[in-house]
Protein backbone atom coordinates (compact mmCIF):
# COMPACT_ATOMS: atom_id res chain seq x y z
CA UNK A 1 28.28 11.03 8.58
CA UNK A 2 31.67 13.00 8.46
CA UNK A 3 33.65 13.07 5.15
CA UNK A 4 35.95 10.10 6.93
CA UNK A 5 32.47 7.69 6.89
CA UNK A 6 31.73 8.95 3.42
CA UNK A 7 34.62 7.99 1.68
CA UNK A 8 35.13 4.94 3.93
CA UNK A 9 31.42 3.89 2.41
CA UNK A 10 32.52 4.46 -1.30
CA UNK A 11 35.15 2.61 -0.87
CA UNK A 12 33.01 -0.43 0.17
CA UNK A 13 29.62 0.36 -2.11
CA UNK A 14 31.89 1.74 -5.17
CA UNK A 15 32.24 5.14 -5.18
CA UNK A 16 30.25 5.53 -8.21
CA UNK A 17 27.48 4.00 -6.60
CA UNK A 18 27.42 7.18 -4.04
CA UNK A 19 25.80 10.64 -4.26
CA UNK A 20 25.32 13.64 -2.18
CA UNK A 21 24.30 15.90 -5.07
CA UNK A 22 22.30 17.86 -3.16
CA UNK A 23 19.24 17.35 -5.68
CA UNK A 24 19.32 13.66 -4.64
CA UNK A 25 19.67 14.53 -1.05
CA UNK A 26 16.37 16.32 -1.45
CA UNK A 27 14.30 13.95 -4.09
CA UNK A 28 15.81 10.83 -1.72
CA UNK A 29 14.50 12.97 1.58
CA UNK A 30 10.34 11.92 1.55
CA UNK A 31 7.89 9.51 -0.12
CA UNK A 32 4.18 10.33 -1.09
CA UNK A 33 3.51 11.64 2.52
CA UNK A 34 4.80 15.28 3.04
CA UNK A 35 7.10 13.77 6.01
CA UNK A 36 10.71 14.22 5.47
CA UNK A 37 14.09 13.77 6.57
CA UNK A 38 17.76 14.24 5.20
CA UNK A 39 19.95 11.40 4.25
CA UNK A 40 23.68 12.01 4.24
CA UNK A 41 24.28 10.46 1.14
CA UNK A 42 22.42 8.09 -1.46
CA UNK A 43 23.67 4.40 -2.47
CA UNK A 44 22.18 2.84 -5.79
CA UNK A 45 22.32 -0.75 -5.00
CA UNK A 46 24.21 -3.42 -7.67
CA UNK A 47 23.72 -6.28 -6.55
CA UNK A 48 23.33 -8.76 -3.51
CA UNK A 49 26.81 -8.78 -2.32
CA UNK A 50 27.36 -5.15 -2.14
CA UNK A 51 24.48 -4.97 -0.13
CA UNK A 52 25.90 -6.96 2.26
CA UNK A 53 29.24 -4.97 2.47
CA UNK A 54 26.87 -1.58 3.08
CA UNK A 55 25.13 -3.78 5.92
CA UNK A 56 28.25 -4.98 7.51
CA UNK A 57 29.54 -1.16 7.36
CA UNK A 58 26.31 -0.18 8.59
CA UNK A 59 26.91 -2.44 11.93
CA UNK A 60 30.30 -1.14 12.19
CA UNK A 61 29.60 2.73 12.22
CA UNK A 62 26.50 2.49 13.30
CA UNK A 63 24.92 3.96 10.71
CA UNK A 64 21.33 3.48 9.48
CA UNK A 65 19.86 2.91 5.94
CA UNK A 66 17.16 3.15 4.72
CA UNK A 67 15.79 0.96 2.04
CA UNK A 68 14.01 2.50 -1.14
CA UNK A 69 11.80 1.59 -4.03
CA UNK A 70 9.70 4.03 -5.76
CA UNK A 71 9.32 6.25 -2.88
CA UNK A 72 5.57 5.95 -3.42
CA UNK A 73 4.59 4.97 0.14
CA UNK A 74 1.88 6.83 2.36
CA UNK A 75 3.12 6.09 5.96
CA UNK A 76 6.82 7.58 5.73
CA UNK A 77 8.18 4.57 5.36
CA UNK A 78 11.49 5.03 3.30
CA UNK A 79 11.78 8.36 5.13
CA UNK A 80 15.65 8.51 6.68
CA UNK A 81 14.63 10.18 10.19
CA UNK A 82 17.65 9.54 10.91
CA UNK A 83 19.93 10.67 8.23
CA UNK A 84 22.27 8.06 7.17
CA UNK A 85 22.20 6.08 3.89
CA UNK A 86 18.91 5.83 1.65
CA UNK A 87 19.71 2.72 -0.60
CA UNK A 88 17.97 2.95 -3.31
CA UNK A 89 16.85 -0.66 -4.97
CA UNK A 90 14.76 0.55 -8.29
CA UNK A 91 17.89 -0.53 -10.71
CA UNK A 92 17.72 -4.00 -9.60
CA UNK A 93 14.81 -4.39 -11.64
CA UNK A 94 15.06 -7.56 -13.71
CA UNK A 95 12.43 -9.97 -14.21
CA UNK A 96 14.70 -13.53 -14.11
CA UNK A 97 12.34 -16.48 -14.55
CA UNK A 98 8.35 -17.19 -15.25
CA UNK A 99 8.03 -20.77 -14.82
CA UNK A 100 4.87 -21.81 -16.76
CA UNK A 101 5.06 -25.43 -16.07
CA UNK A 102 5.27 -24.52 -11.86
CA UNK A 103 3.47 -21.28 -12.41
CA UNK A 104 5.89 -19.23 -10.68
CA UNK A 105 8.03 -16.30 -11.39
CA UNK A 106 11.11 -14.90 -10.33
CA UNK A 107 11.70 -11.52 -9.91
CA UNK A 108 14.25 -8.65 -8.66
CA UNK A 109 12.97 -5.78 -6.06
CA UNK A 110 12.85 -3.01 -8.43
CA UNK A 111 10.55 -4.53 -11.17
CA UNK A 112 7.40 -2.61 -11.50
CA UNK A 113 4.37 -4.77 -10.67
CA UNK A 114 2.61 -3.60 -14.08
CA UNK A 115 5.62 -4.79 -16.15
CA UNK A 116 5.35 -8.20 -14.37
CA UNK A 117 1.57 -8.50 -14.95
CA UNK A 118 2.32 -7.79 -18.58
CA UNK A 119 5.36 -10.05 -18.92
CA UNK A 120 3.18 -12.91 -17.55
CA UNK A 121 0.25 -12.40 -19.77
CA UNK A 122 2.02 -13.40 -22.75
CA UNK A 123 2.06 -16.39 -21.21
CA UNK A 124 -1.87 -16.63 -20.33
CA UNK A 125 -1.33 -16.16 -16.55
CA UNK A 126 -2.38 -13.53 -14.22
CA UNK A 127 -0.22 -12.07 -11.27
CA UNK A 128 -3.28 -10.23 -9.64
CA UNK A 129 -2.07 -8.11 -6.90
CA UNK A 130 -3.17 -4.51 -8.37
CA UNK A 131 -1.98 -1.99 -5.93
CA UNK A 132 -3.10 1.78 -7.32
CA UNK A 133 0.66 3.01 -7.57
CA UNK A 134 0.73 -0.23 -9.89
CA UNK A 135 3.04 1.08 -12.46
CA UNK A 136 4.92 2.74 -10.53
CA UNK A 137 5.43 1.36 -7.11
CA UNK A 138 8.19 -1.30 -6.93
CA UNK A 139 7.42 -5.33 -5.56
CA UNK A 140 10.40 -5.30 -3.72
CA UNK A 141 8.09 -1.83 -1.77
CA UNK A 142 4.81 -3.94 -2.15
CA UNK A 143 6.58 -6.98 -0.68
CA UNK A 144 7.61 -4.94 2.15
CA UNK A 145 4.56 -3.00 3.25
CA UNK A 146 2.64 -6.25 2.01
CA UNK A 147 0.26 -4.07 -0.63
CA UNK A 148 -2.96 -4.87 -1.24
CA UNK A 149 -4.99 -3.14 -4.36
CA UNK A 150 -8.48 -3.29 -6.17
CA UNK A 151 -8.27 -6.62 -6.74
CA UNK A 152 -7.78 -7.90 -2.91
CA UNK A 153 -11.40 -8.74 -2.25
CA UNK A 154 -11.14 -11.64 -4.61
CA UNK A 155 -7.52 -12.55 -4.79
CA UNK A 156 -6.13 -11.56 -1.72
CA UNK A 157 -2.72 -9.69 -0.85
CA UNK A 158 0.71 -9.86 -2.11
CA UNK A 159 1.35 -12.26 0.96
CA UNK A 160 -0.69 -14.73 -0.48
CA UNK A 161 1.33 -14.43 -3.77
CA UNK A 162 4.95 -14.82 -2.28
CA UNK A 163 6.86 -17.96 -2.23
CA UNK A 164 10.50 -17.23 -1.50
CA UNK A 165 12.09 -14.26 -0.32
CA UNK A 166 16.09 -13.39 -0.55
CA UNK A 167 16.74 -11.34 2.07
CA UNK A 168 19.83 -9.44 3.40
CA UNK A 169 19.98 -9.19 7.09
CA UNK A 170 20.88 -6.09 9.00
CA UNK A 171 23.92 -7.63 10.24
CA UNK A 172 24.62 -8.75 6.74
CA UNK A 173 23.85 -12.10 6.52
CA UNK A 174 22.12 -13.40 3.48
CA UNK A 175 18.44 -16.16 3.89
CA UNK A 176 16.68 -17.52 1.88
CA UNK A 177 13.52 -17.84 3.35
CA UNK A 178 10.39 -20.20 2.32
CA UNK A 179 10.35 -22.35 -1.05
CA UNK A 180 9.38 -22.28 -5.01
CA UNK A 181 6.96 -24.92 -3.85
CA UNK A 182 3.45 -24.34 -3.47
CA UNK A 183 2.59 -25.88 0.12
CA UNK A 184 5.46 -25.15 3.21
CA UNK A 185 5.47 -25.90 6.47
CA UNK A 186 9.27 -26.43 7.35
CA UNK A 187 10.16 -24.38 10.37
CA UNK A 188 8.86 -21.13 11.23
CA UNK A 189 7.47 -19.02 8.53
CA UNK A 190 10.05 -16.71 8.09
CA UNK A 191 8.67 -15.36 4.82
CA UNK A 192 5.47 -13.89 6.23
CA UNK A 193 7.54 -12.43 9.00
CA UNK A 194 9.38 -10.50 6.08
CA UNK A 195 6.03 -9.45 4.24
CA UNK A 196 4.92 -6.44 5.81
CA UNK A 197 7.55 -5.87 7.71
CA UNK A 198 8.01 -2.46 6.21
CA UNK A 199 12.12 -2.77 5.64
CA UNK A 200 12.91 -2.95 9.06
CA UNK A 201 14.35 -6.64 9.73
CA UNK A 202 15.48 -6.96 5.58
CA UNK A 203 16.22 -6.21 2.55
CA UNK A 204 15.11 -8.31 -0.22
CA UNK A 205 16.69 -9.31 -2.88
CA UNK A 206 15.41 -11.40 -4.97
CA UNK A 207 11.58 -13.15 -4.88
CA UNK A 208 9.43 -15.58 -6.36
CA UNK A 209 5.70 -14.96 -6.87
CA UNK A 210 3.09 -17.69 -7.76
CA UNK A 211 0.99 -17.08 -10.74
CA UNK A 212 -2.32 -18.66 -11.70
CA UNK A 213 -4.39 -19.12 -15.35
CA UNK A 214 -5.38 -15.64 -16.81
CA UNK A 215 -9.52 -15.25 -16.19
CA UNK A 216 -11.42 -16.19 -19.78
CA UNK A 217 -12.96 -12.63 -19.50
CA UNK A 218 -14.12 -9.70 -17.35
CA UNK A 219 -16.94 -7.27 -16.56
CA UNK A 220 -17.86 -3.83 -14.94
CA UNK A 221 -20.55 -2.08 -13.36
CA UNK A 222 -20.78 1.34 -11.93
CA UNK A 223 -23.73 1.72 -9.70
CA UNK A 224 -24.43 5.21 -8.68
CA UNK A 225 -26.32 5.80 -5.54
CA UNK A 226 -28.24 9.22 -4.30
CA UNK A 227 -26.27 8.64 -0.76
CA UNK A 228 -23.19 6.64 0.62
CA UNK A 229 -24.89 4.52 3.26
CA UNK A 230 -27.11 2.95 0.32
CA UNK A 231 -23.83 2.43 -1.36
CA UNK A 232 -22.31 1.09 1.63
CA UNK A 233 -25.24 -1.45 2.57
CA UNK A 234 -25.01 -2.67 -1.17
CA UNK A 235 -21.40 -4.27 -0.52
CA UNK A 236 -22.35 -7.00 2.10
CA UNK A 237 -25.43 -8.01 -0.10
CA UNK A 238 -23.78 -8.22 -3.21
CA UNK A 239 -21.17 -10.64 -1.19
CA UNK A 240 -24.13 -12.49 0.20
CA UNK A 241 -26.04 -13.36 -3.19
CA UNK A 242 -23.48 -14.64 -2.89
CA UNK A 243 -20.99 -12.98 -5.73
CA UNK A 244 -17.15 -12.62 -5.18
CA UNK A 245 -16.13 -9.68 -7.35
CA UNK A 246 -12.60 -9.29 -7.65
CA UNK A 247 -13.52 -5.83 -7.55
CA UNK A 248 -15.59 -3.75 -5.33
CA UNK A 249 -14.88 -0.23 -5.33
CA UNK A 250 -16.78 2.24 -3.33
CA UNK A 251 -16.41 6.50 -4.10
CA UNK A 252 -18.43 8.66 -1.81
CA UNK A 253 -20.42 12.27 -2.59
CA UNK A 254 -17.35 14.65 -1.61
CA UNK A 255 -14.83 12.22 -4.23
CA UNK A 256 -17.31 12.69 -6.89
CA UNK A 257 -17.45 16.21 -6.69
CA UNK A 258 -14.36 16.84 -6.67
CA UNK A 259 -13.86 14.49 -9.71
CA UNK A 260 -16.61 16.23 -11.55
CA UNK A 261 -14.88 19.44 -10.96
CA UNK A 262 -11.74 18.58 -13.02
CA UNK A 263 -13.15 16.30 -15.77
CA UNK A 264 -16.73 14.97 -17.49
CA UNK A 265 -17.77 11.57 -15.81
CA UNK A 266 -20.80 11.45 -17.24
CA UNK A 267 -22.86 10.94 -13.53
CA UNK A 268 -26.60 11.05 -13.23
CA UNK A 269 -28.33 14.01 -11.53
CA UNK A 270 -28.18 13.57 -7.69
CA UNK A 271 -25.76 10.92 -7.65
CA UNK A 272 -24.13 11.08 -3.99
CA UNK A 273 -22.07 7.48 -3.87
CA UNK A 274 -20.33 5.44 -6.69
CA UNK A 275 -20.22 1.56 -6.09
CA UNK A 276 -17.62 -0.36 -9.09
CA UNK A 277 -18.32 -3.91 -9.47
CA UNK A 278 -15.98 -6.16 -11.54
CA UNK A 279 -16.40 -9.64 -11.79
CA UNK A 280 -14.09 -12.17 -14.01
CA UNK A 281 -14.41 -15.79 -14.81
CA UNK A 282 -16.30 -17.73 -17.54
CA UNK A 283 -17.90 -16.05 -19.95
CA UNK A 284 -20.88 -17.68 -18.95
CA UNK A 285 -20.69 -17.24 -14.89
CA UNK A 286 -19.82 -13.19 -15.55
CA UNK A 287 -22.41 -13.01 -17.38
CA UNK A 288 -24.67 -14.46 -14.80
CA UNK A 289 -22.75 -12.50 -11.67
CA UNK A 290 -23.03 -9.17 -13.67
CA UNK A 291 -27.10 -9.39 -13.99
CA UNK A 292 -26.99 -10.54 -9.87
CA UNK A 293 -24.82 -7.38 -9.16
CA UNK A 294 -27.25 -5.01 -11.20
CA UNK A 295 -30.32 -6.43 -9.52
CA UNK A 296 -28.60 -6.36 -6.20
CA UNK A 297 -28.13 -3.07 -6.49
CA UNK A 298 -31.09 -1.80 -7.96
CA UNK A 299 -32.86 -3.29 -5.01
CA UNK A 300 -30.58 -1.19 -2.20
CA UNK A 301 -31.61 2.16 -4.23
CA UNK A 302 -29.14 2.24 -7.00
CA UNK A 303 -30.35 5.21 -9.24
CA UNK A 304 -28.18 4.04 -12.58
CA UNK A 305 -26.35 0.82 -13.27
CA UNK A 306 -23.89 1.13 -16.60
CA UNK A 307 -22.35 -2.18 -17.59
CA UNK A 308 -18.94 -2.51 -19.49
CA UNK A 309 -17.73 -5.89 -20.74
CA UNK A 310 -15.00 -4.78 -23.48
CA UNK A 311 -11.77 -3.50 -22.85
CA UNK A 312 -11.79 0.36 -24.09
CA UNK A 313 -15.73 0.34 -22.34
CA UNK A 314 -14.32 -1.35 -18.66
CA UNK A 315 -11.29 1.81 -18.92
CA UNK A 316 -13.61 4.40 -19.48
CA UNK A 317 -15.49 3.57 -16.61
CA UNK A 318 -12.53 3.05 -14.01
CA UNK A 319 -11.23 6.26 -15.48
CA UNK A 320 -13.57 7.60 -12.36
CA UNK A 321 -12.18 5.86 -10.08
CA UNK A 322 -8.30 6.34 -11.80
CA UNK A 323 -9.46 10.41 -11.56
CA UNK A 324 -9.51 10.33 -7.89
CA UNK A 325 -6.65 10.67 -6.28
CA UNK A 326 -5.55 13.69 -8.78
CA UNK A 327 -8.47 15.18 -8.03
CA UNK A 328 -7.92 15.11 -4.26
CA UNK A 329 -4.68 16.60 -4.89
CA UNK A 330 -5.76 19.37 -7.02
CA UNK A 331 -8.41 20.55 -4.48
CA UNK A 332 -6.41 20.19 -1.38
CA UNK A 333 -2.17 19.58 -1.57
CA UNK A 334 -2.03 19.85 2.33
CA UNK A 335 -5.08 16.78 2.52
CA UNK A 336 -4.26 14.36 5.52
CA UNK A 337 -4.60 10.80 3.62
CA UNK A 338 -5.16 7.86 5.63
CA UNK A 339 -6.22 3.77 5.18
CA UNK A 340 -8.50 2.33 7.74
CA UNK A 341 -9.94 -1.30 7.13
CA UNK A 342 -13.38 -2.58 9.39
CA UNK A 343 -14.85 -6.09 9.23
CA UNK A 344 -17.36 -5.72 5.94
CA UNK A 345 -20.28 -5.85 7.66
CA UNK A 346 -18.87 -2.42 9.71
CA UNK A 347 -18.48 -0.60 6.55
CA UNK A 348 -21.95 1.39 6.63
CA UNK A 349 -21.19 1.77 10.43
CA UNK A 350 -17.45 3.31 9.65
CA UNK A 351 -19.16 6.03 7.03
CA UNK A 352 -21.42 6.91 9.85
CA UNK A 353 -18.68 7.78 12.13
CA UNK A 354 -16.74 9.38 9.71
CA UNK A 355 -19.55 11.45 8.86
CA UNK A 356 -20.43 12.59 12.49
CA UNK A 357 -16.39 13.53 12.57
CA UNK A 358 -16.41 15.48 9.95
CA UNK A 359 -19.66 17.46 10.83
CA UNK A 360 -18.25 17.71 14.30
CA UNK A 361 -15.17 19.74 13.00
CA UNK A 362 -16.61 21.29 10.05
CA UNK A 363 -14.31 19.85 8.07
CA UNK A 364 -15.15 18.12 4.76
CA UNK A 365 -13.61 14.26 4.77
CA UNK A 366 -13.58 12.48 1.34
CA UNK A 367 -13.56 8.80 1.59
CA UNK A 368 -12.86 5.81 -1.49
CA UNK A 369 -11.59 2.32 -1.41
CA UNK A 370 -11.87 -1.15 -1.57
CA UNK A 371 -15.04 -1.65 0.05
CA UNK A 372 -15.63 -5.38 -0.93
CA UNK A 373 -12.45 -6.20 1.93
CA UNK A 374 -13.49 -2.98 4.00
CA UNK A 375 -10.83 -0.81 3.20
CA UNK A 376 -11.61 2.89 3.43
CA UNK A 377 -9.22 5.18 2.15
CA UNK A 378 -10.20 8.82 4.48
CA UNK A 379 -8.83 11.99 3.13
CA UNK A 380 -9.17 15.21 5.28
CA UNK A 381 -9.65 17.83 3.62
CA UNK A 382 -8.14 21.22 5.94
CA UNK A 383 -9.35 24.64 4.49
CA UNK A 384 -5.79 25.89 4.30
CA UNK A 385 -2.51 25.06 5.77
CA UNK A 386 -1.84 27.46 8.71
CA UNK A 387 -0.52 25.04 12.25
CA UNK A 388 -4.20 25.30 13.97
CA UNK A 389 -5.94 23.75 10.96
CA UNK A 390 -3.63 21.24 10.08
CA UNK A 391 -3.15 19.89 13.83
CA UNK A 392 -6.84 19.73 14.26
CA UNK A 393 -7.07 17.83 10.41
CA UNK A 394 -4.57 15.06 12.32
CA UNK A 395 -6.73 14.94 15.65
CA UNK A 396 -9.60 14.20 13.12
CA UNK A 397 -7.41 11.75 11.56
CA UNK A 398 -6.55 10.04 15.56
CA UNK A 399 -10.53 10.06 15.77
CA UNK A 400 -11.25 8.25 12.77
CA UNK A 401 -8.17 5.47 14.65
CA UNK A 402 -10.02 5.45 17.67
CA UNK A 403 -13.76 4.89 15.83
CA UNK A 404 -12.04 2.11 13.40
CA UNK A 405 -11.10 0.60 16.38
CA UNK A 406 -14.27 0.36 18.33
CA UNK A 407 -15.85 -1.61 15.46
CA UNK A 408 -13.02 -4.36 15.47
CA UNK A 409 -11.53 -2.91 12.66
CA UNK A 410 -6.98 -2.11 12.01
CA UNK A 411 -5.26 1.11 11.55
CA UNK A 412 -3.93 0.26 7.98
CA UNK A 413 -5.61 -2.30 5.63
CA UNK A 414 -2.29 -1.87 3.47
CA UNK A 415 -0.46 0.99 3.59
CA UNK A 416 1.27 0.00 6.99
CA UNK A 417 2.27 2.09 9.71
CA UNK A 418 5.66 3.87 9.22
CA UNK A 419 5.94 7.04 10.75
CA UNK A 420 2.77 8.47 10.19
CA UNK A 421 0.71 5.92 12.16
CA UNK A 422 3.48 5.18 15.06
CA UNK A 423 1.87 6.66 17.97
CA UNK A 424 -1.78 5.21 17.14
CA UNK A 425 -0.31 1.72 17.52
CA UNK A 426 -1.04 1.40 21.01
CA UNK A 427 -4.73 1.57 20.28
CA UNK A 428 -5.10 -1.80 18.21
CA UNK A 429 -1.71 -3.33 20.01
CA UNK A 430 -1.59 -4.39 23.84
CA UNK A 431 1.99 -3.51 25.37
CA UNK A 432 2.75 -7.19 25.64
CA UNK A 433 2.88 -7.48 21.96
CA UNK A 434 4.38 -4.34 21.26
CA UNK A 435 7.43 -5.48 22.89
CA UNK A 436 7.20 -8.56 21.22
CA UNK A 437 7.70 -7.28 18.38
CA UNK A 438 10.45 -4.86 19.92
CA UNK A 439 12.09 -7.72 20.66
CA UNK A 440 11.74 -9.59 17.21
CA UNK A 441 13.30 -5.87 15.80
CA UNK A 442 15.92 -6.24 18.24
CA UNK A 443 16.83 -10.41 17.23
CA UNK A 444 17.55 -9.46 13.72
CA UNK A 445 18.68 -5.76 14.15
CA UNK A 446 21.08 -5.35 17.27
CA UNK A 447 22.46 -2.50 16.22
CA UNK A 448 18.86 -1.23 15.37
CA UNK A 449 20.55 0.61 11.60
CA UNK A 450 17.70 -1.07 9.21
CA UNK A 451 14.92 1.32 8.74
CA UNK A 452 15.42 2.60 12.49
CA UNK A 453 12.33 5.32 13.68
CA UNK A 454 9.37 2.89 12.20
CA UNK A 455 6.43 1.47 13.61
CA UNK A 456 7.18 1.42 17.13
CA UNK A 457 5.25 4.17 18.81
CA UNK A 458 7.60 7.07 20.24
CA UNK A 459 10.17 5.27 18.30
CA UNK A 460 10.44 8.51 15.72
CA UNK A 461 10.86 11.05 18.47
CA UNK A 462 12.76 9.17 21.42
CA UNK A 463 15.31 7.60 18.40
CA UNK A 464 15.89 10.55 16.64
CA UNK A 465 16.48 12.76 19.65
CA UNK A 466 19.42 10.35 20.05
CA UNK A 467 20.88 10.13 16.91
């Protein structure tokens, strides 16, 4: 964009709704993925309609933009490849109705999910999509990538919380797609189209969640294991007592070290695999699910089982699983982080593979995640940073695709594809559909300026080169 286009787009966004400070250029250029790219200028969004001016502009100049939450995704996808605007949606960030007779509430795209889930427990209910950057991701983000969380194995994904989207159209055109009812089947089902469509045929505006009756009360377990596979094995027979947790967490031996080397966890001697059970409910069926989890697991080989039913006791015990993730960081900045999700009886299978992989490359590979739904989260951990090492850390990462694949398994349980994953897509997508959804992109983007370089594999290099 020439000084001509930027003052032509202040004039239509407001001019004080622009920035090309070059700190915002920069904080505006990535998300939680080291992948970046350089916008030409920054729009803080104010409302619906002057979204739709920056979309009609968009068409005109041909222009892309990028739409923004928190910036906390792990695929790339905010990331403006293309330069261009990044709009940035975290001010529009009011909560404007919880229903509690229809059990519904009403929300803007920059609320944080945790300030939801808090606003609605005054009220008794429960808005249980739990995704880790939980308070501080955005639901307009989770909407888009269609998050999942801890709490998926029970409750499901946010798709199975939304009811109506408001969306802005690349062209500029402003839906409303699906209903504040709780059963819909009127035409096609634009709504899901929009969940998980990463912010490349939308931008929403406004949405409406459905809530249900806060659980009477909730339990943990942490099960520690001498090895992962006993872990592993442990999640398809807790699930077939049967028990449905609305938690099942699973940490493997490399995690726990690296835990254990910035803080006190408290772990028995030779612990190699950490499995988290949390059930809710009744008091009474907990209670009951809680003793069938401990026995469960004591049967697979569980060396310690420590139970938590109180508040302060349940937080001290997901502090190991909260002390992850900073961990990883701390040990290895340049880590290649990926999410892989098999069928659940796969699982022990998929830490096999993963395994073998690792030892193949002599390269240590830390693996967590939401094992009750079969989503691994694989971290690769490269010595050091020099070109050889890190290309071979992302080869590792295309063979843990390829072995997620063989056992009927998806490239991304939740944090979607983006940039990051584009060229793998041909391995879980036949060409037919591929350009199926090409052509979908192409219906509601002509002009291809919404999120443009996402997804689509070759998209990032063949696109860019011709921007």
């Amino acid at each position: 964009m020439d000084r001509t286009d930027i003052r032509a787009l202040e004039a239509v966004v407001g001019r004080a709704n622009v920035s090309r400070a070059p700190e915002d250029l920069v904080c505006y250029a990535g998300d939680a993925t080291r992948t970046v790219g350089r916008p030409d200028a920054v729009v803080r969004a104010d409302g619906v309609a002057q979204i739709q001016r920056l979309m009609r502009f968009a068409n005109a100049y041909r222009i892309p933009v990028y739409p923004r939450g928190a910036g906390t995704g792990l695929t790339g996808g905010a990331v403006p490849v293309q330069g261009g605007v990044v709009l940035d949606l975290a001010m529009m960030n009011r909560i404007l109705d919880i229903n509690t007779d229809n059990l519904t509430a009403t929300c803007q795209p920059g609320v944080v999910p945790a300030a939801l889930q808090a606003a609605v427990e005054k009220h008794g209910l429960f808005y249980p999509p739990d995704p880790a950057s939980n308070d501080t991701s955005t639901i307009g983000g989770n909407v888009a990538e269609n998050a999942g969380g801890l709490r998926a194995v029970k409750y499901g994904v946010t798709r199975d919380y939304v009811l109506r989207l408001e969306v802005v159209l690349p062209t500029g055109v402003l839906i409303t797609c699906g209903a504040e009812t709780h059963k819909n089947v009127t035409g096609y089902d634009l709504t899901r189209l929009m969940i998980g469509s990463e912010g490349t045929l939308g931008i929403i505006t406004e949405i409406v969640v459905r809530l249900i009756p806060a659980p009477e009360h909730v339990a943990t377990v942490l099960c520690q294991f001498s090895d992962l596979e006993a872990a592993a094995a442990t999640v398809s027979a807790i699930v077939a007592v049967p028990i449905v947790p609305r938690a099942l967490e699973l940490i493997d031996g490399a995690c726990i070290r690296l835990i254990q080397d910035v803080s006190d966890v408290g772990l028995a001697d030779g612990c190699g695999a950490i499995l988290l059970v949390e059930v809710d409910g009744p008091r009474e069926s907990v209670d009951r699910d809680v003793r069938r989890a401990e026995a469960v697991a004591r049967e697979q080989g569980a060396i310690a089982a420590d139970r938590a039913e109180t508040a302060a006791d349940r937080d001290r015990l997901w502090t190991v699983r909260r002390s992850i993730s900073p961990a990883l960081v701390a040990a290895c900045p340049n880590r290649v982080n990926e999410d892989v999700c098999v069928p659940r009886d796969r699982l022990v299978d998929l830490c096999r593979r993963i395994g073998e992989i690792s030892d193949r490359h002599g390269i240590e590979i830390a693996n967590f995640g939401h094992a009750g739904d079969g989503n691994v989260h694989v971290n690769i951990l490269p010595p050091n940073s020099d070109p050889a090492t890190m290309h071979l850390a992302h080869e590792m990462a295309g063979e843990v695709f390829r072995a997620t694949i063989d056992l009927g398994g998806t490239l991304s349980g939740e944090h979607g594809i983006g940039t990051t994953k584009a060229d793998f897509l041909g391995l879980e997508l036949a060409p037919e559909v591929i350009e199926l959804e090409r052509g979908i992109k192409r219906l509601f983007d002509p002009n291809n300026v919404l999120n443009p370089g996402k997804i689509f594999p070759a998209a990032v290099a063949a696109e860019a080169g011709g921007a």
